[in-house]
Protein backbone atom coordinates (compact mmCIF):
# COMPACT_ATOMS: atom_id res chain seq x y z
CA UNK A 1 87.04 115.91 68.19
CA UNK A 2 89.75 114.30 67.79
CA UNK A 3 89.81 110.09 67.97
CA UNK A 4 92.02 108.05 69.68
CA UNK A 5 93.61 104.32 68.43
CA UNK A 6 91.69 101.71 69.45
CA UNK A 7 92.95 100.19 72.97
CA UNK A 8 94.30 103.12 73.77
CA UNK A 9 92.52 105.43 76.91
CA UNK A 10 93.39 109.35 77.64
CA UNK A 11 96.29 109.44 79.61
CA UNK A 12 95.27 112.11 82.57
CA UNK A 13 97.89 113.63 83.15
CA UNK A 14 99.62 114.14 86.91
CA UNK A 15 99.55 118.14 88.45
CA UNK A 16 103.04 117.63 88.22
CA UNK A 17 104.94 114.66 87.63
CA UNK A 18 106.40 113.64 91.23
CA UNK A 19 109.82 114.21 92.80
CA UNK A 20 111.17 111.33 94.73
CA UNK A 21 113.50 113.11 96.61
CA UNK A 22 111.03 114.65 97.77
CA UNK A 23 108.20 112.27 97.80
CA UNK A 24 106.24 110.81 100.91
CA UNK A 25 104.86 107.71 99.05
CA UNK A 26 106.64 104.77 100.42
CA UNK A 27 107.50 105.60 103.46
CA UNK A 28 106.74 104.17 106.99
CA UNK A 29 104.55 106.13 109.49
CA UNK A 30 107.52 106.51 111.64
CA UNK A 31 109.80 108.41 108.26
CA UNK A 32 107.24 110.43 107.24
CA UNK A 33 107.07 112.02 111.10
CA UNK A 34 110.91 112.13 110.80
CA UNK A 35 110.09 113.75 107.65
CA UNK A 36 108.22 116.42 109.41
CA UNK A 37 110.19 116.93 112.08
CA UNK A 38 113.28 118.27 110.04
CA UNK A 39 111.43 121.08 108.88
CA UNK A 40 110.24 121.84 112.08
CA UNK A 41 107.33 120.50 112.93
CA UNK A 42 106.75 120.44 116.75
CA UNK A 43 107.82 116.61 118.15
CA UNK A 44 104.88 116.09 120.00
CA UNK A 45 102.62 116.57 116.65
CA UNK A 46 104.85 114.50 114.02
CA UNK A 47 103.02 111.25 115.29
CA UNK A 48 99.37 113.09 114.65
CA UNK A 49 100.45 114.77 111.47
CA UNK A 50 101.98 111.76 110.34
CA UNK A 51 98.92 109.61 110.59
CA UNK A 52 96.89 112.47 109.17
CA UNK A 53 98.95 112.58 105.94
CA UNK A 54 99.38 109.01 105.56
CA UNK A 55 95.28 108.63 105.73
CA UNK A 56 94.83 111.09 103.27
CA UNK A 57 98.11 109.39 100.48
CA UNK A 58 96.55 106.27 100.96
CA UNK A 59 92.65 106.00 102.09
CA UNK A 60 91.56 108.77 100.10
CA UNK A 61 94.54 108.99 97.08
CA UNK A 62 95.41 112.50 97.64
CA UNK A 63 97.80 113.56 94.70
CA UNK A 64 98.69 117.35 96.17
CA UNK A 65 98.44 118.69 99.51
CA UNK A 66 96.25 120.86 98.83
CA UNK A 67 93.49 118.50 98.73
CA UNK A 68 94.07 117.44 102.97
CA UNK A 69 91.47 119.59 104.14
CA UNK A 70 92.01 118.81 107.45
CA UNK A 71 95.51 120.00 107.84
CA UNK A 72 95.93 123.77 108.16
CA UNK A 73 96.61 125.65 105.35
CA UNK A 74 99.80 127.53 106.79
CA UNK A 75 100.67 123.63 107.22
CA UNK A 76 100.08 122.29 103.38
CA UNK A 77 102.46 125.40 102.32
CA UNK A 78 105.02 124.06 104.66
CA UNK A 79 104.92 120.82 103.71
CA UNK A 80 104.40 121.98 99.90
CA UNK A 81 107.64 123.49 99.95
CA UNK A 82 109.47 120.46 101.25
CA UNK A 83 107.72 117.45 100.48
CA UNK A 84 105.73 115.62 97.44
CA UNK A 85 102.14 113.57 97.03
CA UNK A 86 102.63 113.68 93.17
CA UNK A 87 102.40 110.61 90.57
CA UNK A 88 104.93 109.18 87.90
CA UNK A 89 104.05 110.18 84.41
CA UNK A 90 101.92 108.07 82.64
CA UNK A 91 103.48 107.30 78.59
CA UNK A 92 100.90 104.74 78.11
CA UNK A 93 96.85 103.98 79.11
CA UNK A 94 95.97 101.06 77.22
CA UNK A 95 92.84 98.64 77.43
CA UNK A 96 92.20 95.48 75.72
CA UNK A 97 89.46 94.10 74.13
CA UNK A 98 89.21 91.90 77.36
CA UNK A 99 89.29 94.58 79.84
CA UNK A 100 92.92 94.06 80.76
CA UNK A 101 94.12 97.21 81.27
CA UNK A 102 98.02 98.39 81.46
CA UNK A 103 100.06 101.49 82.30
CA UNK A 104 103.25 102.33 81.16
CA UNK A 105 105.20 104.87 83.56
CA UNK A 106 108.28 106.68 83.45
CA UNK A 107 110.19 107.90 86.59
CA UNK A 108 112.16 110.77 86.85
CA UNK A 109 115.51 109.04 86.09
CA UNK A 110 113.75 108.36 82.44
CA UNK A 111 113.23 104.49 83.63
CA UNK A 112 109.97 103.14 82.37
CA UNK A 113 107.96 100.15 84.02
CA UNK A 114 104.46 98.64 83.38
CA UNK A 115 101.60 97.72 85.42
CA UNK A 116 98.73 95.53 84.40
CA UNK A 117 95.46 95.51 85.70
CA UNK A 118 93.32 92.16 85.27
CA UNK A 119 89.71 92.31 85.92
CA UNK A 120 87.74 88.99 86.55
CA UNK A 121 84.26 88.12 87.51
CA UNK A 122 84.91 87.77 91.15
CA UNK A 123 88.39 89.64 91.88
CA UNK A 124 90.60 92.45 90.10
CA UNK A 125 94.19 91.61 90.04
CA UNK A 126 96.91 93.96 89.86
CA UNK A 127 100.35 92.80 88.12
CA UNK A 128 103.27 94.79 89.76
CA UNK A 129 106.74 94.99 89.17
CA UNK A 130 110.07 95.30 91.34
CA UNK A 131 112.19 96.30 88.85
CA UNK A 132 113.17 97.71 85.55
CA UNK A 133 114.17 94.89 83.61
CA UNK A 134 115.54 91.23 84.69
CA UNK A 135 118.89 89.58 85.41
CA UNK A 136 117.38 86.20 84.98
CA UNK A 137 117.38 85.23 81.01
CA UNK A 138 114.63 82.81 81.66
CA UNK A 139 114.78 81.87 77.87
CA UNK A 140 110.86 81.58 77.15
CA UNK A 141 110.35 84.70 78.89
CA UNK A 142 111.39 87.87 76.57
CA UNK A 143 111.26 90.34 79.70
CA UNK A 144 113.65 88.14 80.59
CA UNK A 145 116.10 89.32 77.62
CA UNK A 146 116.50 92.85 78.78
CA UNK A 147 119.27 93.62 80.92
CA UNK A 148 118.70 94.64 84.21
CA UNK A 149 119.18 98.49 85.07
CA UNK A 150 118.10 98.94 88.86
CA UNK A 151 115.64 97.40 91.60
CA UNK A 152 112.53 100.10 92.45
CA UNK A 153 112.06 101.94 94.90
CA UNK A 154 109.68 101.33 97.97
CA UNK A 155 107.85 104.93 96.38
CA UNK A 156 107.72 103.33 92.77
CA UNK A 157 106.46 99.85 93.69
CA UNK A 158 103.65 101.68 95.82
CA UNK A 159 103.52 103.79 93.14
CA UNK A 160 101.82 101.48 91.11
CA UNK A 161 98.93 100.79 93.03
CA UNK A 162 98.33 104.12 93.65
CA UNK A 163 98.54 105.00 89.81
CA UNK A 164 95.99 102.22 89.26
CA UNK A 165 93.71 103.24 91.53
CA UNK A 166 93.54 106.38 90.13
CA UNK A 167 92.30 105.61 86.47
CA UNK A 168 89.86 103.00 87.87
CA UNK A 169 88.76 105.77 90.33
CA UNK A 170 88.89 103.97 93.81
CA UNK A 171 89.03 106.34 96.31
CA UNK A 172 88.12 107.10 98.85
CA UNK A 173 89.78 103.38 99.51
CA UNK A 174 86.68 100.76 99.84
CA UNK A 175 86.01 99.09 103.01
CA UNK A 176 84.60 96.34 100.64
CA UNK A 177 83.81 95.40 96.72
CA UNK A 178 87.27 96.83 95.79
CA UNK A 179 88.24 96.88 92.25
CA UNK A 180 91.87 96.25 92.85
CA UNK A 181 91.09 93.19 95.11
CA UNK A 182 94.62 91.05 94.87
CA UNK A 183 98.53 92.15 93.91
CA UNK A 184 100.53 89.68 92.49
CA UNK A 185 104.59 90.91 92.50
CA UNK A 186 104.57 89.21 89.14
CA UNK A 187 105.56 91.84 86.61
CA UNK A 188 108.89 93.22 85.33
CA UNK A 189 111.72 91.68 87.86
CA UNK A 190 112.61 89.16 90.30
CA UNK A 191 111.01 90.11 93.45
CA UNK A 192 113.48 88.20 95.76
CA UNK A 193 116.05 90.23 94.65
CA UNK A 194 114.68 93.35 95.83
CA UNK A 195 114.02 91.71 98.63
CA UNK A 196 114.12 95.14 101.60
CA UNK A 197 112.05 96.65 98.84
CA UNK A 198 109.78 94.90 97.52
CA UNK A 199 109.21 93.97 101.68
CA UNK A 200 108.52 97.55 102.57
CA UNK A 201 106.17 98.33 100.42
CA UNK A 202 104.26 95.54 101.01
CA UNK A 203 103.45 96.02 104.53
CA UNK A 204 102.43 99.79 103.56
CA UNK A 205 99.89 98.24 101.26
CA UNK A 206 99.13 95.64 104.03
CA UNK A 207 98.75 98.85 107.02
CA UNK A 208 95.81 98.50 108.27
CA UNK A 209 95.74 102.65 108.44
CA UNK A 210 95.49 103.04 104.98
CA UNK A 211 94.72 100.70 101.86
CA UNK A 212 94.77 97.97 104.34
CA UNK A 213 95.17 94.93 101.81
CA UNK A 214 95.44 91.30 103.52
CA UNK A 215 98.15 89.67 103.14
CA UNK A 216 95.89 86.65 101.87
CA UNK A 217 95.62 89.04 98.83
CA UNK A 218 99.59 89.62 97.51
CA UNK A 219 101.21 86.93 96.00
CA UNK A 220 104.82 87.14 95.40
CA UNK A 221 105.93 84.97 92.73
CA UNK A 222 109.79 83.73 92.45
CA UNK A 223 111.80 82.29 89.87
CA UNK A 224 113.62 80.21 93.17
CA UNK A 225 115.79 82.33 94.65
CA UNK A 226 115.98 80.00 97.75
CA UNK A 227 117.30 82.15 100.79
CA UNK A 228 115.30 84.59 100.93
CA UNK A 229 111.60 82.08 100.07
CA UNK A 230 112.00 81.35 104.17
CA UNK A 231 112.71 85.48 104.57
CA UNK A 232 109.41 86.41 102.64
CA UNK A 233 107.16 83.72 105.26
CA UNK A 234 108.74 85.09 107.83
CA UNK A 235 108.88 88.44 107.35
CA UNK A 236 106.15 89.34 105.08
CA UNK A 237 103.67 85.80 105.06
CA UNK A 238 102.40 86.90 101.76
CA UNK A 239 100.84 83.80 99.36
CA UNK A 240 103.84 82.39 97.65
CA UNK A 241 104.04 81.55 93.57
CA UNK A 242 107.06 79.59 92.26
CA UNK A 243 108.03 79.57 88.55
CA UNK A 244 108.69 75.99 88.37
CA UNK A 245 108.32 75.14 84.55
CA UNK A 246 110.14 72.14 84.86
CA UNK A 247 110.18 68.85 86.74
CA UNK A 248 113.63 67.76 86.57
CA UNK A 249 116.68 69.57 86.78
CA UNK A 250 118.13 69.19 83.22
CA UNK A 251 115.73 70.46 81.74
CA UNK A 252 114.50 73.51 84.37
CA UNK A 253 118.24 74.41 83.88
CA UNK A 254 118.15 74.73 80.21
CA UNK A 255 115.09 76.80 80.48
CA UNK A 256 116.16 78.96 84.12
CA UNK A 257 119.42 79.17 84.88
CA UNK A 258 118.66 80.51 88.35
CA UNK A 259 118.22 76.05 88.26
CA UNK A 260 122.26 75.90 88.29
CA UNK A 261 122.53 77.91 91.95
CA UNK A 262 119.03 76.58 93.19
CA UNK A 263 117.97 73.12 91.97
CA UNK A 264 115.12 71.20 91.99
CA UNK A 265 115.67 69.82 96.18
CA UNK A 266 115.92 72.84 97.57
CA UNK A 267 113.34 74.76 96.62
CA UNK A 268 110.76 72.17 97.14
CA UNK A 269 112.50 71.93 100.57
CA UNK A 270 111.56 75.57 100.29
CA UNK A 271 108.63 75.52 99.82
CA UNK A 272 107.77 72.63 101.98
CA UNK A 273 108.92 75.14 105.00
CA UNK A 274 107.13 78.22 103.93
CA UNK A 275 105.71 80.15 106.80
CA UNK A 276 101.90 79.74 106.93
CA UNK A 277 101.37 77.33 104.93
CA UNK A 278 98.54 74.64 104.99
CA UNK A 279 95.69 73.13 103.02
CA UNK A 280 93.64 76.34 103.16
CA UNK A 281 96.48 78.40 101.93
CA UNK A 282 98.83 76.91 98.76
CA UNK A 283 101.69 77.29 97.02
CA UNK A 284 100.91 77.95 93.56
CA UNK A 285 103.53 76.78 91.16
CA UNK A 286 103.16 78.43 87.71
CA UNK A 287 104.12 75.85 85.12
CA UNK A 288 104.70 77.18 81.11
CA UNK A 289 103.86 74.91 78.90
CA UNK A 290 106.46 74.55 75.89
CA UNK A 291 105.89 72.58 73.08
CA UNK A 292 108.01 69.39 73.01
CA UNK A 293 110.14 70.79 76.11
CA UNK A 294 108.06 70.02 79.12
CA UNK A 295 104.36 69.41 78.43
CA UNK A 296 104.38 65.16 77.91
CA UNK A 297 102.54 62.93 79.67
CA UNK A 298 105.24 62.00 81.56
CA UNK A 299 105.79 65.50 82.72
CA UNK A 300 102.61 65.83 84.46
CA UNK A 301 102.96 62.65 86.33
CA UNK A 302 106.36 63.64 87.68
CA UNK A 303 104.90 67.00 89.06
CA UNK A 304 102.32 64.89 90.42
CA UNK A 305 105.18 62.82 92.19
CA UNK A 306 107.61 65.98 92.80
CA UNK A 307 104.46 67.71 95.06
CA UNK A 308 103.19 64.49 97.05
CA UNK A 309 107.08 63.28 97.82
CA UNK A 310 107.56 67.07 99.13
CA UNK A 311 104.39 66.91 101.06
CA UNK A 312 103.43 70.38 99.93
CA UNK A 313 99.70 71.31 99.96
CA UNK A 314 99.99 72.95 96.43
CA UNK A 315 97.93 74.06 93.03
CA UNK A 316 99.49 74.14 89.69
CA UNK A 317 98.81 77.14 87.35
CA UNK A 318 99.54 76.18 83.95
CA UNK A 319 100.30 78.72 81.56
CA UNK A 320 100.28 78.03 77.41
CA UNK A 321 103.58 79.51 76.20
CA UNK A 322 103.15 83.39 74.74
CA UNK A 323 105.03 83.64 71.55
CA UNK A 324 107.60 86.29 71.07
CA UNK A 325 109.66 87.06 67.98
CA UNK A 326 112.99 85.60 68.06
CA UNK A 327 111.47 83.14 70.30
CA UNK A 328 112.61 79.37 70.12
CA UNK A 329 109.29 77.98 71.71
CA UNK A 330 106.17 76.88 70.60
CA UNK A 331 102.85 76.88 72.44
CA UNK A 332 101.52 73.34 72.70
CA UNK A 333 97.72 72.56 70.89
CA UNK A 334 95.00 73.22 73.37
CA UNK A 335 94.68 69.59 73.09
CA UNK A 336 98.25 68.71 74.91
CA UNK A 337 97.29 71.74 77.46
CA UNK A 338 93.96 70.14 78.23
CA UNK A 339 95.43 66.41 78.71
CA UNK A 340 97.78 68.12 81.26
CA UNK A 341 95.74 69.72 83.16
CA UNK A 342 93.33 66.70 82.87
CA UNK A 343 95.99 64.21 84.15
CA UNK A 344 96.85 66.56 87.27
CA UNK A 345 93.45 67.01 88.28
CA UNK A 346 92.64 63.09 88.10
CA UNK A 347 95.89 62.91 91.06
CA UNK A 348 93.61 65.41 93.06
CA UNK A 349 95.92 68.50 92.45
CA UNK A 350 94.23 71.78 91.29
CA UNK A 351 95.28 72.34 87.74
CA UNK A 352 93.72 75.11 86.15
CA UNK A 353 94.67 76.57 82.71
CA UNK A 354 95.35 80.49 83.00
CA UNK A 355 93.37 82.44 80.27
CA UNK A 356 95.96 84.55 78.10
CA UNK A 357 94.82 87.99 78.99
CA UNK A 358 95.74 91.13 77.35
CA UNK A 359 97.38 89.82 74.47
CA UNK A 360 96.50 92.32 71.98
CA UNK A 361 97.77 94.97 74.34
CA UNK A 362 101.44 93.34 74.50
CA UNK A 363 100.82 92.68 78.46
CA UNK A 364 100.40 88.96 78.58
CA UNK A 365 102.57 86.82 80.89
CA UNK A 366 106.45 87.70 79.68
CA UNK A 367 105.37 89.93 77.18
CA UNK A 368 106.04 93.22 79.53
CA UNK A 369 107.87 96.23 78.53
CA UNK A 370 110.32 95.30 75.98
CA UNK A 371 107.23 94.60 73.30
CA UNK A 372 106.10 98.42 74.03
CA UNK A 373 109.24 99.62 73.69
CA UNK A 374 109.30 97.94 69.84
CA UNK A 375 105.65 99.02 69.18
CA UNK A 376 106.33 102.74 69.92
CA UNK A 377 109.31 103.01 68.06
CA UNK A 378 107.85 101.01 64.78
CA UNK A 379 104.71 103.80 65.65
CA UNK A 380 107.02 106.48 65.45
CA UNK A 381 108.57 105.43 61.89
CA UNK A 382 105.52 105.46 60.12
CA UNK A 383 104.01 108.73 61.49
């Protein structure tokens, strides 16, 4: 029998790797009976067929049509022949020696993304991306060095859930004790900027029809891309992260350049007008620690200052920088982390220090993709 490398999980591979074209995955109720009433399908049963195949993509995690057993089978030929249930292949399974788990897939155009899946003691949190690579060159983040080729689709962002729940074998979807528990829209991409996308798939994943996911439970995390923070409360109400990083706006423009077109002032203002908002319900803002860059004394006391002036009923997540080659930055000593946190906390603000996870697997925070990439072609040299 053969062994596999350590960290690394059979990949099970799809019936048949899925058509998009073709697909129904990301679509609204209302499409997918537009969908069925081009090939035919009598008007007055789109609505009931609709609902019928949207229970089974997304309650139960159908992968063919074969397996809706409650659709006639003259039917799943029909729809066979046009349409498509079918998953992305999977290049990559890989779990780390803390359980984080990630998936590499590839899309029919040949463009690869990743998904991480983060379990915890009292939640499992699923890492998604919007799109294949980033236009941002935030320069501690080395995701953030590959070019940007294209936003995803609606089908590729739901995609990912799907694919997750899959390998962690969740379906029939759980009324309660789910595995997948949370989404966080913080993986490959700037969410914001696949704004209509990123949007529609959410309230699929939110549709209380099918995986029916609160949207207390997604968190869409932004570098600051200003306009559309008061479109997302509005039109989605999803928990809002912002990648602050910095507390003044010399420095967050040295380190984001999105700082230049969106400054300091107006995304607190931002934030301070998020939909929804209130003590029960924060903005997070995820704050990298960089050694000698942002992580003083003084730092902490101005972010202190910078939430209070804004009036914004907020928690800080502080992350310890993740070392990449090439990299600049240094990760402060666990020492400087602590006293920042410490000093934050003493002011009354929630400031908890995120545990690197998945590391060893290349899926920590900015460590997505590009990392693989490297590893699979140094694998391939010396096989």
């Amino acid at each position: 029998m053969k062994t596999l490398p350590l960290g690394v999980e059979p990949v099970v591979a799809p019936r048949h790797t899925f058509d998009e074209s073709r697909s129904l995955i990301g679509l609204t109720h209302q499409e997918v009976g537009e969908k069925l009433k081009e090939i035919g399908v009598p008007e007055k049963q789109c609505r009931m067929r609709a609902q019928q195949i949207w229970h089974w993509i997304y309650f139960r995690g159908a992968k063919s049509f074969d397996e809706m057993s409650n659709i006639s089978k003259d039917m799943r030929e029909k729809l066979k022949q046009h349409f498509d249930v079918g998953r992305p292949e999977i290049i990559e399974n890989l779990i780390s020696k803390d359980g984080t788990r990630k998936w590499l897939m590839k899309f029919p155009d040949g463009q690869e993304v990743e998904t991480v899946f983060i379990p915890e003691e009292d939640r499992g949190t699923l890492c998604v991306s919007s799109q294949v690579g980033c236009t941002l060159t935030c320069k501690f983040c080395h995701t953030g060095t590959q070019r940007l080729v294209r936003n995803l689709t609606p089908t590729e962002i739901v995609m990912q859930l799907l694919v997750a729940r899959d390998y962690l074998n969740e379906w029939p979807s759980p009324s309660e004790g789910r595995l997948v528990s949370t989404i966080v829209l913080m993986g490959m991409g700037e969410p914001l900027y696949n704004f209509e996308n990123v949007k529609k798939a959410m309230h699929i994943v939110m549709d209380d029809n099918g995986i029916n996911l609160s949207r207390r439970r997604i968190t869409l995390s932004t570098s600051g891309v200003v306009p559309e923070i008061y479109r997302c409360g509005e039109e989605m109400g999803v928990n809002l992260a912002i990648s602050l990083h910095a507390v003044d706006d010399k420095t967050r423009s040295e380190i984001m350049p999105i700082n230049n077109k969106y400054p300091i002032d107006q995304l607190l203002t931002a934030c301070k007008n998020y939909a929804g908002i209130k003590n029960s319900r924060k903005i997070t803002f995820e704050y990298i620690l960089l050694k000698d860059v942002n992580d003083s004394d003084e730092d902490a006391l101005k972010l202190v200052k910078l939430i209070r002036d804004y009036q914004i009923p907020a928690k800080v997540n502080l992350i310890p920088f993740n070392p990449w080659p090439g990299s600049s930055y240094e990760r402060p000593s666990k020492t400087r982390v602590a006293k920042f946190s410490d000093i934050i906390f003493s002011k009354g603000i929630s400031a908890p220090i995120r545990t690197t996870r998945g590391e060893d697997i290349l899926a920590a925070c900015g460590q997505l993709k590009s990392e693989s990439e490297k590893a699979r072609k140094y694998s391939n040299k010396i096989n």
